[in-house]
N, C-alpha and C. Protein backbone atom coordinates (compact mmCIF):
# COMPACT_ATOMS: atom_id res chain seq x y z
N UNK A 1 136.76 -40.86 47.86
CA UNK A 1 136.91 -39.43 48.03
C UNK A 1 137.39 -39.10 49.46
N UNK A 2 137.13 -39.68 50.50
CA UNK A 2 137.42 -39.64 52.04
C UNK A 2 138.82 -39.95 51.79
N UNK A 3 139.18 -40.67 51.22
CA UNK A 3 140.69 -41.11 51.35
C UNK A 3 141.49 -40.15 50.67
N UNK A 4 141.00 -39.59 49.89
CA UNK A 4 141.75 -38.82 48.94
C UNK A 4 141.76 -37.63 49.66
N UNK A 5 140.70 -36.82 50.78
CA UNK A 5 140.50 -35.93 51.52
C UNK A 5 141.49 -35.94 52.83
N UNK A 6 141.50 -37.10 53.09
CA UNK A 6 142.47 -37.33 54.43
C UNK A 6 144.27 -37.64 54.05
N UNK A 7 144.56 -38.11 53.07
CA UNK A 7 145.81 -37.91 52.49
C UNK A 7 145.85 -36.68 52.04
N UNK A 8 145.47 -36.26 51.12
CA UNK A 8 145.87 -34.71 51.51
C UNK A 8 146.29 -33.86 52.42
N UNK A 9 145.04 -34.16 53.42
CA UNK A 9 145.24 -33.36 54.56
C UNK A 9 146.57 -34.08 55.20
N UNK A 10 146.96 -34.95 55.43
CA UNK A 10 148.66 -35.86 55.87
C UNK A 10 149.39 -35.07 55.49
N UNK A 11 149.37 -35.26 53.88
CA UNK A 11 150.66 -34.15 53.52
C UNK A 11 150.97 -33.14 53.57
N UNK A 12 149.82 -32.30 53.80
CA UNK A 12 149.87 -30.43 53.74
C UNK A 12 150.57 -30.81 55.15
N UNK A 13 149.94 -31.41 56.03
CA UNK A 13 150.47 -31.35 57.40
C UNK A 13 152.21 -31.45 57.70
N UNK A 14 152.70 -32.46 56.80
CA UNK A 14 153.61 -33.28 56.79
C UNK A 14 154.86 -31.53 56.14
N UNK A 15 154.08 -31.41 54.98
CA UNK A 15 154.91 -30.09 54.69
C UNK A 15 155.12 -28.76 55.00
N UNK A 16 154.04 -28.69 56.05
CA UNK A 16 154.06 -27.29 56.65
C UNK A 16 155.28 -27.37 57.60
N UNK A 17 155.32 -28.59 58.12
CA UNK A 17 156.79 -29.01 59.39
C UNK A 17 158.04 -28.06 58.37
N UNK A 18 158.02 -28.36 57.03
CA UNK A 18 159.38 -28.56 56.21
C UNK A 18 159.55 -26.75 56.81
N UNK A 19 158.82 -26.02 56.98
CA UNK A 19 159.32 -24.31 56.30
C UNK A 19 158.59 -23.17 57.92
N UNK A 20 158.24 -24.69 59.08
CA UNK A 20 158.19 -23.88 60.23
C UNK A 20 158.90 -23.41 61.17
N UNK A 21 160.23 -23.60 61.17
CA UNK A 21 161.19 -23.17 61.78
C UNK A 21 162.00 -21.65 60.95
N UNK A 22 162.88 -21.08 62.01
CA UNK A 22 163.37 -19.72 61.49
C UNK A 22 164.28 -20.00 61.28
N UNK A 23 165.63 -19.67 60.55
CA UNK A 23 166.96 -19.63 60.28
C UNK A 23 167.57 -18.39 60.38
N UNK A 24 168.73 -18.39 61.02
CA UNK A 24 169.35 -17.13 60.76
C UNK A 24 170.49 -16.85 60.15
N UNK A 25 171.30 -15.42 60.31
CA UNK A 25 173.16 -15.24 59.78
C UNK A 25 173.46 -14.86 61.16
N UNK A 26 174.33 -15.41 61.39
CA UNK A 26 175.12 -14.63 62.69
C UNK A 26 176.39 -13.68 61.95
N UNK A 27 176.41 -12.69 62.48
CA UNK A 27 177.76 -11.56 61.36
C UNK A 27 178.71 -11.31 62.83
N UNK A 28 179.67 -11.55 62.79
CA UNK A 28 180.38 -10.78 64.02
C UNK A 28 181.69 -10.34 63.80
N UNK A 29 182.37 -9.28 63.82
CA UNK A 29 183.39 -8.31 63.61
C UNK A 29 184.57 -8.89 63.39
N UNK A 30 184.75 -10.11 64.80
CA UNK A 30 186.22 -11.52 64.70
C UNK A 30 185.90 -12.36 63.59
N UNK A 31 187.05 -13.41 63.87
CA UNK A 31 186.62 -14.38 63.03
C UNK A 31 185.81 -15.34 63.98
N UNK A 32 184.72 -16.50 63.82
CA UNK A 32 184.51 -17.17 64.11
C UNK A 32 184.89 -17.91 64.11
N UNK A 33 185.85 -19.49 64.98
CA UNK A 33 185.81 -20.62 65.74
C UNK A 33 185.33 -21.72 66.33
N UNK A 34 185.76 -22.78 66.47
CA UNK A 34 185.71 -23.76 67.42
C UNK A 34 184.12 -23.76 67.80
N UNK A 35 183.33 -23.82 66.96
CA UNK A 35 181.79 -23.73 67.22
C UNK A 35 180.86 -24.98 68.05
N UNK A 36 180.71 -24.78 69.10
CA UNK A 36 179.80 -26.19 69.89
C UNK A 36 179.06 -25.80 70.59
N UNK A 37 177.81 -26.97 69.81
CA UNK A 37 176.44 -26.79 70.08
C UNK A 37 176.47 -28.08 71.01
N UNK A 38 175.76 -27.50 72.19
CA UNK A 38 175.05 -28.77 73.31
C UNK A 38 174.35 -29.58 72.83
N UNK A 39 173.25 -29.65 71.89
CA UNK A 39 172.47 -30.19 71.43
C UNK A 39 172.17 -29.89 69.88
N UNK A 40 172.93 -30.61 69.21
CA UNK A 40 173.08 -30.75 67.77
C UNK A 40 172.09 -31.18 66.91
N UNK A 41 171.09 -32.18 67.56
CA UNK A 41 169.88 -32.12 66.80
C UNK A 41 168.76 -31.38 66.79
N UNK A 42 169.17 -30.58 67.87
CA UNK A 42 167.98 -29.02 67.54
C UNK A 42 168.57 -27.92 66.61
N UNK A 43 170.10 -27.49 66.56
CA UNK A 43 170.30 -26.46 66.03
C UNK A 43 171.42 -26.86 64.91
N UNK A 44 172.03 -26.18 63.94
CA UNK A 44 173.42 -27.12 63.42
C UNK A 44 173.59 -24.81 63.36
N UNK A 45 175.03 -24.89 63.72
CA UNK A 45 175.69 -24.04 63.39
C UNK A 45 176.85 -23.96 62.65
N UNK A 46 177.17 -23.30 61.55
CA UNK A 46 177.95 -23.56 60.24
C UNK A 46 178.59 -22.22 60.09
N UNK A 47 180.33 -22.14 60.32
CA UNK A 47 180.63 -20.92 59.56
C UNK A 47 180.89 -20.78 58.27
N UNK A 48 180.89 -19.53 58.00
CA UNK A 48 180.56 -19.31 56.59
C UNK A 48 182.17 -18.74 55.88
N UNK A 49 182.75 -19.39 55.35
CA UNK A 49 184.03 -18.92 54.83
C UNK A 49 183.95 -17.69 54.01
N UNK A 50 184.39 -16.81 53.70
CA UNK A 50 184.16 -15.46 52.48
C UNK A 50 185.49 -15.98 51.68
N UNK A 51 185.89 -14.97 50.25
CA UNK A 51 186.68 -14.76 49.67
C UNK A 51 187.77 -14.69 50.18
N UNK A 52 187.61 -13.55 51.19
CA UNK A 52 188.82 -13.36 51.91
C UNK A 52 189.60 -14.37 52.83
N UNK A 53 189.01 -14.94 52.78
CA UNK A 53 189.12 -16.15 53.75
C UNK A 53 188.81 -16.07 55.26
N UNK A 54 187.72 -15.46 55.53
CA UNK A 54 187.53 -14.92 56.84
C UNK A 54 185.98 -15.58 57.27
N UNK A 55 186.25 -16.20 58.35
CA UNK A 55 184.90 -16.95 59.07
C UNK A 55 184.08 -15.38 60.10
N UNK A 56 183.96 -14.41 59.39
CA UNK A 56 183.17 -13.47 60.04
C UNK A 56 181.70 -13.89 59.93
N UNK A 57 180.73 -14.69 59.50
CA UNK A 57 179.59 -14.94 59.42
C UNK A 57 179.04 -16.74 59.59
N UNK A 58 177.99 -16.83 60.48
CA UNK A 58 177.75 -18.59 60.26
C UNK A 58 175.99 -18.43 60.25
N UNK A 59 175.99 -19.41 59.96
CA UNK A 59 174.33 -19.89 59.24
C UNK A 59 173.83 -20.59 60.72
N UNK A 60 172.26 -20.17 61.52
CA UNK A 60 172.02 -20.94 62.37
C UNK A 60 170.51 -21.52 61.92
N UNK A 61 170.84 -23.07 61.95
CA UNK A 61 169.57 -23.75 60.85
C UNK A 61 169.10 -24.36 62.47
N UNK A 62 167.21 -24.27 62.10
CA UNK A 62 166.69 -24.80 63.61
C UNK A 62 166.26 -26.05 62.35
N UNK A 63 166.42 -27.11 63.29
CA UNK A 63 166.50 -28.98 63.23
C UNK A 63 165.07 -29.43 63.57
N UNK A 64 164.87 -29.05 64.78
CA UNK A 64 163.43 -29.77 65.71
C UNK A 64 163.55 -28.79 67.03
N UNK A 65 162.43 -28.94 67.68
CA UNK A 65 161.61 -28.06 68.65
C UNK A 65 162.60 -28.51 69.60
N UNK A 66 162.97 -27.82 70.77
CA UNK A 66 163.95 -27.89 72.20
C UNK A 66 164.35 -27.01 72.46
N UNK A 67 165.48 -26.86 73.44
CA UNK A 67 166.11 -26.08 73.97
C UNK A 67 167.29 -26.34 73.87
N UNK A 68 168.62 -25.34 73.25
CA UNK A 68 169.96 -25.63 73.31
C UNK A 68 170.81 -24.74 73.51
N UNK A 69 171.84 -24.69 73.66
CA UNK A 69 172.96 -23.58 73.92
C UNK A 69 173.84 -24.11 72.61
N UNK A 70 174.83 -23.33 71.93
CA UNK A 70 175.83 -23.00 71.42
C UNK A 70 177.02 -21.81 71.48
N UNK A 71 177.99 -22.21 71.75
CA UNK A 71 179.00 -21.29 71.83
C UNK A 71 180.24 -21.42 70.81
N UNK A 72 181.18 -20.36 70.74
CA UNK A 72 182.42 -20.23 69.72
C UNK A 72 183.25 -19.28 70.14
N UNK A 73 183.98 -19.28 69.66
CA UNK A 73 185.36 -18.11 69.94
C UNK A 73 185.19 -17.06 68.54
N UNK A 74 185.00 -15.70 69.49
CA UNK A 74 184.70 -15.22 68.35
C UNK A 74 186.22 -14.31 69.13
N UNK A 75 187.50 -14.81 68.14
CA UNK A 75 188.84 -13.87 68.02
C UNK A 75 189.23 -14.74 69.02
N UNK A 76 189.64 -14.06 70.04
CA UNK A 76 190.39 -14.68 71.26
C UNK A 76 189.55 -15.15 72.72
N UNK A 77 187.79 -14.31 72.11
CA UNK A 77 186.55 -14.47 73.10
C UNK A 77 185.85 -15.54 72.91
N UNK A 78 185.47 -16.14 74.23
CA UNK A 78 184.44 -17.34 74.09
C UNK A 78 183.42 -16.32 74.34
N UNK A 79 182.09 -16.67 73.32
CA UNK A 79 180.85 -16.57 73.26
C UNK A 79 179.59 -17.57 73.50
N UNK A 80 178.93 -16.91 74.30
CA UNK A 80 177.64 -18.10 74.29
C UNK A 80 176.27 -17.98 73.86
N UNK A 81 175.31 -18.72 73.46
CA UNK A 81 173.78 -18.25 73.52
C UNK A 81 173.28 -19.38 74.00
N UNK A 82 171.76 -18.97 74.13
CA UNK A 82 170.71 -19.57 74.58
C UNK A 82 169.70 -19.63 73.51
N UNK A 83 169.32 -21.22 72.88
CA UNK A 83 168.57 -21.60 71.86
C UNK A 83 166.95 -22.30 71.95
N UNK A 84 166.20 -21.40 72.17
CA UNK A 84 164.65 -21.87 72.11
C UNK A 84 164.16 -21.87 71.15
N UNK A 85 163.56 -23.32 69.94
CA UNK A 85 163.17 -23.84 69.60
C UNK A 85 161.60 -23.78 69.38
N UNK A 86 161.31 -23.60 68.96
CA UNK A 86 159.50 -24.14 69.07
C UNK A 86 158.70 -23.70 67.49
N UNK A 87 157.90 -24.59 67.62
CA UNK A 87 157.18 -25.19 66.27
C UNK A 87 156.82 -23.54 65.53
N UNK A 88 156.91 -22.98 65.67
CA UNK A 88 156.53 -21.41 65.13
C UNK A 88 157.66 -20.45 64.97
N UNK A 89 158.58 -20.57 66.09
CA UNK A 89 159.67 -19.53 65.58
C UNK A 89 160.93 -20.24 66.64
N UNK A 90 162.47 -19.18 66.19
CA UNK A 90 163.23 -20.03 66.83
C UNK A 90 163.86 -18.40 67.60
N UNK A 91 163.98 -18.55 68.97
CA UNK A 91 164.23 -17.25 69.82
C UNK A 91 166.01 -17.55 70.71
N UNK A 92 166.92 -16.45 70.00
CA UNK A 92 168.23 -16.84 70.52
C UNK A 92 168.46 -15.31 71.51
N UNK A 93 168.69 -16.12 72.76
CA UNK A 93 169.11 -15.20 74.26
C UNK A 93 170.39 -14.87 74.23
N UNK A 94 170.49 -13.79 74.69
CA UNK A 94 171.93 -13.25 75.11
C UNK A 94 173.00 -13.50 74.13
N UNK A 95 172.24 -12.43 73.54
CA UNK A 95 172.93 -11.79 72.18
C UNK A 95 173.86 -10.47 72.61
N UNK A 96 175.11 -10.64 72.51
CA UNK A 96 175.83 -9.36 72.36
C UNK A 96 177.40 -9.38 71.59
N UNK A 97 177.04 -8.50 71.08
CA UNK A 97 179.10 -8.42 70.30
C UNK A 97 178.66 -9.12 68.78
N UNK A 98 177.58 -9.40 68.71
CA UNK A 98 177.05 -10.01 67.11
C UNK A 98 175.57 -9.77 66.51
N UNK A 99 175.71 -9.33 65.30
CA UNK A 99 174.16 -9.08 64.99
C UNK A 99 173.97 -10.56 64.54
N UNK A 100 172.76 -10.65 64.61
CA UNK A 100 172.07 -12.03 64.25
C UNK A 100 170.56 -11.75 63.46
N UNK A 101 170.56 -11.82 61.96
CA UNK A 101 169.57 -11.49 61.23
C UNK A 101 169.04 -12.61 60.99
N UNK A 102 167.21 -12.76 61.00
CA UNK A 102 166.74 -13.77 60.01
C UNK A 102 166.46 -13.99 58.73
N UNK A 103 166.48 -14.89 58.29
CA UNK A 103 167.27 -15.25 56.74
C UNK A 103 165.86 -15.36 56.17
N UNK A 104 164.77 -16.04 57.19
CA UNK A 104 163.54 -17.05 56.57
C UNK A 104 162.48 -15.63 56.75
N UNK A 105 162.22 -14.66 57.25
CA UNK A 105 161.14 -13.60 56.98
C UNK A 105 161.60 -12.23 56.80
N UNK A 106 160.28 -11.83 56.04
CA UNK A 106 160.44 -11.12 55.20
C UNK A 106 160.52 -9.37 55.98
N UNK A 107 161.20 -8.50 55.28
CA UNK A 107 161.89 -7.24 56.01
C UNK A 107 160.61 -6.56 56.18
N UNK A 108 159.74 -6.45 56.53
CA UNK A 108 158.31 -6.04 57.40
C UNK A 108 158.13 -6.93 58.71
N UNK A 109 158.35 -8.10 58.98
CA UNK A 109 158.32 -8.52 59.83
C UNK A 109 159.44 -9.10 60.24
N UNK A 110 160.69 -8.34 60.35
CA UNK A 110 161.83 -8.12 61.13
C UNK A 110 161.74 -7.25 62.11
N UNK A 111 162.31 -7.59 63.08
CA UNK A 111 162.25 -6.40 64.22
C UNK A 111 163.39 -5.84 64.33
């Protein structure tokens, strides 16, 4: 029964990792570009093609806990942010010229 108590407890542990990080949409007016992330195993940034064929939106998936920057050309502008990481939520700095919504909580606890 101890064993069966302590594996359990492994896995709940093991799966709470899977759904503790935040994800977001980045939406921005240009098209999005040439996307590079400093540190690729904390963040992966992905644009999102539409119908129209227009990279106006990309997906920002958090990887593991750190600190990273990513930037892109949004039209003819280079853009940058600042990517903090951490086991509870994922916080992106110097945001402007793009809304950036989260994907993973729910519209009461959006700010």
């Amino acid at each position: 029964m101890k064993k069966f108590i302590s594996t359990m407890f492994v896995l709940m542990a093991l799966s709470s990792q899977a759904f503790a990080y935040e994800n977001y949409i980045l939406i921005s007016d240009k098209n999005i570009s040439n996307v590079e992330v400093k540190d690729a195993t904390i963040i992966s940034v992905v644009p999102i093609t539409t119908l129209d064929n227009d990279k106006k939106s990309a997906i920002i998936t958090s990887l593991k806990v750190g600190d990273t920057q990513f930037a892109f050309n949004k039209g003819d502008k280079l853009v940058s942010f600042e990517v903090k990481v951490t086991s509870d939520k994922t916080v992106i700095s110097n945001v402007s010229g793009v809304k950036i919504i989260p994907i993973d909580l729910p519209v009461e606890l959006r700010k």
